[in-house]
N, C-alpha and C. Protein backbone atom coordinates (compact mmCIF):
# COMPACT_ATOMS: atom_id res chain seq x y z
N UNK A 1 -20.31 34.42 -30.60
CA UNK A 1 -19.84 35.62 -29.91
C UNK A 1 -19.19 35.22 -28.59
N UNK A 2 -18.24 35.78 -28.25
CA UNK A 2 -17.32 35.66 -27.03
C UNK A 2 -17.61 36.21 -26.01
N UNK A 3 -17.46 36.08 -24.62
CA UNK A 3 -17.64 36.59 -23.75
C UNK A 3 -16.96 37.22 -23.76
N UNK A 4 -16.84 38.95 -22.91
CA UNK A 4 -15.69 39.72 -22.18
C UNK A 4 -16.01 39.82 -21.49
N UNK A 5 -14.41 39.85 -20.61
CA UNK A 5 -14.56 40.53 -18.72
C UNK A 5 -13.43 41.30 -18.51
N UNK A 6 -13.68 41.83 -17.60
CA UNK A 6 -13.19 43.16 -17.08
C UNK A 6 -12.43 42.99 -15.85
N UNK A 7 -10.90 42.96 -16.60
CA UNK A 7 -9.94 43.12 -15.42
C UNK A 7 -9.31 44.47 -14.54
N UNK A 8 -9.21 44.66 -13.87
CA UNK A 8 -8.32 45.96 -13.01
C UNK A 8 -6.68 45.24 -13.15
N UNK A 9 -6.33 46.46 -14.07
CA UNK A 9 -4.81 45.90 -14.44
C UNK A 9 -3.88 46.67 -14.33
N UNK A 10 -3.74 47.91 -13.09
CA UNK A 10 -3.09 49.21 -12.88
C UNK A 10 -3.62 50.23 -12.63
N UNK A 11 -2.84 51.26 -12.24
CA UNK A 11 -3.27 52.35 -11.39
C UNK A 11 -3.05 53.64 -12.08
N UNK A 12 -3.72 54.14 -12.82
CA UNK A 12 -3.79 55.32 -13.38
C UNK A 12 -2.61 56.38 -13.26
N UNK A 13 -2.75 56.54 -11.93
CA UNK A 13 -0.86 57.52 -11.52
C UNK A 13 0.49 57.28 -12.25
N UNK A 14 0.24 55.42 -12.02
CA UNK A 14 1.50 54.57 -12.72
C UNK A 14 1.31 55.14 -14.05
N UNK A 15 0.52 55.02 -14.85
CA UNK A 15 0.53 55.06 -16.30
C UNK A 15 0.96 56.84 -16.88
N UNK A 16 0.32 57.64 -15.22
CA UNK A 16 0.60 58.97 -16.12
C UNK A 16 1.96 59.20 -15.51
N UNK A 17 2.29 58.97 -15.00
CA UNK A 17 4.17 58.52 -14.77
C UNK A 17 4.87 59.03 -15.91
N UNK A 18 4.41 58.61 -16.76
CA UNK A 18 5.28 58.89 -18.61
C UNK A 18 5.81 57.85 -18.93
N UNK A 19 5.99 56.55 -17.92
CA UNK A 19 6.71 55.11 -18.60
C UNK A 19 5.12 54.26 -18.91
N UNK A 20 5.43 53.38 -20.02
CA UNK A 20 4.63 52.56 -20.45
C UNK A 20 4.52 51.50 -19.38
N UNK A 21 3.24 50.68 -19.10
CA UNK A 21 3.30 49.35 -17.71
C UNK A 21 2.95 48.40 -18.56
N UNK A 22 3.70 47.39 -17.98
CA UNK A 22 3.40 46.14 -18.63
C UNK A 22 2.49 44.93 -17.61
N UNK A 23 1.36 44.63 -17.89
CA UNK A 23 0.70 44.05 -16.81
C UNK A 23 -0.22 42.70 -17.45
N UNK A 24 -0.85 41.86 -16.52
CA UNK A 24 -1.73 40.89 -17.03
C UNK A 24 -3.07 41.05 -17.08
N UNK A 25 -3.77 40.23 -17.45
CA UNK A 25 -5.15 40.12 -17.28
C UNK A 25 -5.66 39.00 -18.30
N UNK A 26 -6.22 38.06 -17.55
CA UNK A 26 -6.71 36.68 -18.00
C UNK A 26 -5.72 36.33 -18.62
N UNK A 27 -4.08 36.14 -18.34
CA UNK A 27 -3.48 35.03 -18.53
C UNK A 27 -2.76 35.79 -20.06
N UNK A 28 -3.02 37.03 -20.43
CA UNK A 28 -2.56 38.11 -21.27
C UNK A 28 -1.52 38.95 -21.39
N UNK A 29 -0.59 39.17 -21.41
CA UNK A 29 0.66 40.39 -21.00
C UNK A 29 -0.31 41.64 -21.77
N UNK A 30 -0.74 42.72 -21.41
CA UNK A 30 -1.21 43.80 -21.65
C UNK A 30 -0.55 45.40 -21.47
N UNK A 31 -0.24 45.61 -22.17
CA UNK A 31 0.81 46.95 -22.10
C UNK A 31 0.10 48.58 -22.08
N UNK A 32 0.02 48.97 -20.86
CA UNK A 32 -0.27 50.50 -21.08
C UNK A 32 0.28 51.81 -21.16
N UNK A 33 -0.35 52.46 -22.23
CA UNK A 33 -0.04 53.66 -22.94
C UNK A 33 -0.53 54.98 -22.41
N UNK A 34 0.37 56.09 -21.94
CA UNK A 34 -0.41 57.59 -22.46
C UNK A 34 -0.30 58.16 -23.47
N UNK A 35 -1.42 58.28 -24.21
CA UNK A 35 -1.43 59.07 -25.54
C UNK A 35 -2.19 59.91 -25.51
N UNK A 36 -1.94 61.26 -25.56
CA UNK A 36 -2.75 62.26 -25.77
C UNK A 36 -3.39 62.39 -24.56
N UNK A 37 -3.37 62.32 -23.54
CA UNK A 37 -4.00 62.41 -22.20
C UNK A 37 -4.79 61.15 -22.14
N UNK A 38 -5.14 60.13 -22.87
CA UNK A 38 -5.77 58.94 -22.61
C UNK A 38 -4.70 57.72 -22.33
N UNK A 39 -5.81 57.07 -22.03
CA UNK A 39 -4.66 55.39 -21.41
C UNK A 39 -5.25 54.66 -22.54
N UNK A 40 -4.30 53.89 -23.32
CA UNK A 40 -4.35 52.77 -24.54
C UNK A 40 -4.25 51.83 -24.05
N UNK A 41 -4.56 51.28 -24.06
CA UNK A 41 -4.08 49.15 -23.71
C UNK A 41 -4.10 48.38 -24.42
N UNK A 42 -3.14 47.83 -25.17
CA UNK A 42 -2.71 47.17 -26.08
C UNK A 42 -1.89 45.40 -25.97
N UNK A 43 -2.64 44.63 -27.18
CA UNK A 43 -1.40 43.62 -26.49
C UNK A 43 0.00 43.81 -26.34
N UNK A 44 0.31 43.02 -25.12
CA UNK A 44 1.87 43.33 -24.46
C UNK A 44 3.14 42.66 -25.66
N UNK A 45 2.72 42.02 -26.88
CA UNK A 45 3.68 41.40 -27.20
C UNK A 45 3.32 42.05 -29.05
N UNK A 46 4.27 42.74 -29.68
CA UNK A 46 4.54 43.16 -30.89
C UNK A 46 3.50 41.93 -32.14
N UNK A 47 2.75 42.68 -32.70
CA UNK A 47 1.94 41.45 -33.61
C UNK A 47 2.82 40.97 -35.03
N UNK A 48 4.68 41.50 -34.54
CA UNK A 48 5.58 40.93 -35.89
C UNK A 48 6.31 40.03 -35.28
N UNK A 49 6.73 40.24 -34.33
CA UNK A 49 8.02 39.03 -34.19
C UNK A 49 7.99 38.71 -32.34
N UNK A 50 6.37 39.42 -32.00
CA UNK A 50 6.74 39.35 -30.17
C UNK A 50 7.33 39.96 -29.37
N UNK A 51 8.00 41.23 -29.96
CA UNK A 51 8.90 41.64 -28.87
C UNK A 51 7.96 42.33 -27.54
N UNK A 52 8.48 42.77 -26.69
CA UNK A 52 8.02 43.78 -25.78
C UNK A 52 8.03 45.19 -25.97
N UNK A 53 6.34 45.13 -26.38
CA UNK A 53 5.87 46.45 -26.85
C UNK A 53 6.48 47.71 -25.63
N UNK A 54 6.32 47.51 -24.22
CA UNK A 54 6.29 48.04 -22.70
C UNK A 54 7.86 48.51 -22.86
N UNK A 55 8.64 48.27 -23.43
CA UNK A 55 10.02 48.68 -23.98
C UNK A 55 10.34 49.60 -24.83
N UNK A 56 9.25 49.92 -26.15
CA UNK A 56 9.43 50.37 -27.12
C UNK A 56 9.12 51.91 -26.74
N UNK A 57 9.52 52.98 -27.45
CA UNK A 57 9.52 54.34 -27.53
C UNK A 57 8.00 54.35 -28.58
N UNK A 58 7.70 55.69 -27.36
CA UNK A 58 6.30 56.28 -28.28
C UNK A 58 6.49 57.93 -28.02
N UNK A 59 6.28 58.11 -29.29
CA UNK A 59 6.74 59.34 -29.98
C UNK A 59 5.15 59.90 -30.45
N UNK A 60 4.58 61.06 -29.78
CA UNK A 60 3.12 61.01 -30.18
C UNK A 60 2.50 60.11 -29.85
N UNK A 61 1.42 59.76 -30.95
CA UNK A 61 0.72 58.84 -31.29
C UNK A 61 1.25 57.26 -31.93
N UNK A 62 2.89 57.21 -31.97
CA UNK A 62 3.28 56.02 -33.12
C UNK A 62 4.53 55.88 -31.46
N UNK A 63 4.03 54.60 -31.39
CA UNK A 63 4.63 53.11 -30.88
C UNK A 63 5.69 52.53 -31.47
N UNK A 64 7.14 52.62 -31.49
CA UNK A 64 8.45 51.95 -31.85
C UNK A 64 8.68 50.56 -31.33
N UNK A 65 8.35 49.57 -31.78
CA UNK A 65 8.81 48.08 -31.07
C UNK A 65 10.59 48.08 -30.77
N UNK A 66 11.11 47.55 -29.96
CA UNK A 66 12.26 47.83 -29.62
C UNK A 66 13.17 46.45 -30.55
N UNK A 67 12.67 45.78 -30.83
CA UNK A 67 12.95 44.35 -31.54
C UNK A 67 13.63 45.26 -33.02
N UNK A 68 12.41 44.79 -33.70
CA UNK A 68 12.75 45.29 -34.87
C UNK A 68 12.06 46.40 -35.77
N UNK A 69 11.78 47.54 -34.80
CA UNK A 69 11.75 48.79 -35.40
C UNK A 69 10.36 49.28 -35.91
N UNK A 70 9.59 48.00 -35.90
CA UNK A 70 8.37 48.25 -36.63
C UNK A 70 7.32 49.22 -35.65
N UNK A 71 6.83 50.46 -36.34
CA UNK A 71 5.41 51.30 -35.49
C UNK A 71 4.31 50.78 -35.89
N UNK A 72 4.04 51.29 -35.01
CA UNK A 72 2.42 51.11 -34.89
C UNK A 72 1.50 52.42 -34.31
N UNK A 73 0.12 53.35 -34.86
CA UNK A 73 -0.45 54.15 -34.33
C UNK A 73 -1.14 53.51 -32.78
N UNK A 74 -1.12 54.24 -31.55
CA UNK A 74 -2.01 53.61 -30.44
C UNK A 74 -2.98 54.11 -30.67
N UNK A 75 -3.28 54.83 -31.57
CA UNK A 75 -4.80 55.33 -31.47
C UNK A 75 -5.87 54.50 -32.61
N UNK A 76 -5.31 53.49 -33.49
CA UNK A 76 -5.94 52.85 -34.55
C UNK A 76 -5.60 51.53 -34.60
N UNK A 77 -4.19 51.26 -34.01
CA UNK A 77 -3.37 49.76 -34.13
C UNK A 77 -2.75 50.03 -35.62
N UNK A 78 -2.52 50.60 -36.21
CA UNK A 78 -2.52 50.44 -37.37
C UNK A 78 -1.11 50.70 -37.96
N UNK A 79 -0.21 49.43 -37.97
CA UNK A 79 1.07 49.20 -38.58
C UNK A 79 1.59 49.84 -39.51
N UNK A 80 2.54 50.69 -39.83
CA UNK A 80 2.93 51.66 -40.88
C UNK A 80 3.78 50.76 -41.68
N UNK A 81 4.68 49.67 -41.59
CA UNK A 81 5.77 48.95 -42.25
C UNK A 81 4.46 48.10 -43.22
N UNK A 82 3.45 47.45 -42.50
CA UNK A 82 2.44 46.06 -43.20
C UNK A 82 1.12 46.34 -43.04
N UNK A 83 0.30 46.93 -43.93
CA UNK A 83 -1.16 47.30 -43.03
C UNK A 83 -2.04 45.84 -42.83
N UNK A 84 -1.30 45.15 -43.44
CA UNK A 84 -2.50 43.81 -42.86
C UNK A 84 -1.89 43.37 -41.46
N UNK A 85 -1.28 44.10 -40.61
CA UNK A 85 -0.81 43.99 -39.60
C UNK A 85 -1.12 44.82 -38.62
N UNK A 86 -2.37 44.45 -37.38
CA UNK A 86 -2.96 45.72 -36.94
C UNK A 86 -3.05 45.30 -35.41
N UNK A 87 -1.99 46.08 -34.31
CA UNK A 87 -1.51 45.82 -33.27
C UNK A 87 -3.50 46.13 -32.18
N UNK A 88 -3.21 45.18 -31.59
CA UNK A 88 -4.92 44.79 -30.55
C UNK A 88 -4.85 45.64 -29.61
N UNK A 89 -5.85 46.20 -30.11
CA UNK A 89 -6.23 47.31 -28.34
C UNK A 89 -7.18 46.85 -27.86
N UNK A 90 -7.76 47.28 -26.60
CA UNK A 90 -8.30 46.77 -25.57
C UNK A 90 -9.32 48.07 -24.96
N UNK A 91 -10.30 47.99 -25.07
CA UNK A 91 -11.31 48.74 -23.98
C UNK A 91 -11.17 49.16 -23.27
N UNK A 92 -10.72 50.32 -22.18
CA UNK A 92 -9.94 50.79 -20.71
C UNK A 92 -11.28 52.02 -20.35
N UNK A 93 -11.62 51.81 -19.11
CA UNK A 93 -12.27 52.39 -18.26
C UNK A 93 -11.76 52.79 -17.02
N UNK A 94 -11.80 54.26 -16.78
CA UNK A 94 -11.08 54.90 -15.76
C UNK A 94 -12.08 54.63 -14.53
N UNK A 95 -11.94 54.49 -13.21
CA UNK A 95 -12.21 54.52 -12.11
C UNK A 95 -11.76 55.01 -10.68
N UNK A 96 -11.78 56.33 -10.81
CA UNK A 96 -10.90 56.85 -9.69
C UNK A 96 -9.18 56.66 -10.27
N UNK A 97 -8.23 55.81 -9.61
CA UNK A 97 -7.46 55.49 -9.78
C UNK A 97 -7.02 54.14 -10.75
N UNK A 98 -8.19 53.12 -10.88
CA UNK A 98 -8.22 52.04 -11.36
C UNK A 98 -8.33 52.27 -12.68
N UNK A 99 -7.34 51.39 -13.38
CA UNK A 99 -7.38 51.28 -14.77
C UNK A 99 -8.03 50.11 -15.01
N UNK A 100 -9.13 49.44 -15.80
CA UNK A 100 -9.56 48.32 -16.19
C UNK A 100 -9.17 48.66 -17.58
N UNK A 101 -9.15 46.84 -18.34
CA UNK A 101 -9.45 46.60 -19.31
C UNK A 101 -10.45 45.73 -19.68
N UNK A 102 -10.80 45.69 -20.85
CA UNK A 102 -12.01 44.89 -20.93
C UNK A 102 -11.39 43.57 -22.30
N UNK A 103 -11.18 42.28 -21.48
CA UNK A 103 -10.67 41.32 -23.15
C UNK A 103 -11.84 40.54 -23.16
């Protein structure tokens, strides 16, 4: 079993902004989402070809990679083009203004 820790990786305001943030934590590109009034945090890099998720259009609940087109749900990870392809979310705890994630 792996350890996790808990980074502060943005500011809540930023995220309800309506643009997606693209940020680090432990050496990670980590990309955050509003969906549905919650914050998603997802890896920052597409699990098909890498692109920059923090680019892509989200429509609802489904994530557009800007590369090559492929969605993804933020609320499941769950790839609509390949289901053995299931984009990594991340743990997020609100704090006042502080967004953590937990990798």
């Amino acid at each position: 079993m792996t350890d996790t820790k808990e980074y502060r990786i943005g500011s809540l305001a930023a995220v309800e902004a309506g643009e997606p943030v693209l940020t680090e934590a432990g050496g990670q590109d980590v990309a955050l989402f509003m969906c549905r009034g919650r914050v998603i945090a997802t890896n920052g890099q597409c699990p098909h070809a890498e692109g920059p998720l923090h680019e892509g259009d989200v429509d609802g609940t489904i994530l557009t990679c800007p590369w090559h087109g492929w969605t993804f749900d933020l609320e499941s990870g769950e790839c609509q083009e390949d289901d053995s392809i299931v984009l990594e979310r991340y743990p997020v705890r609100i704090d006042g203004d502080d967004v953590f994630v937990s990798l």
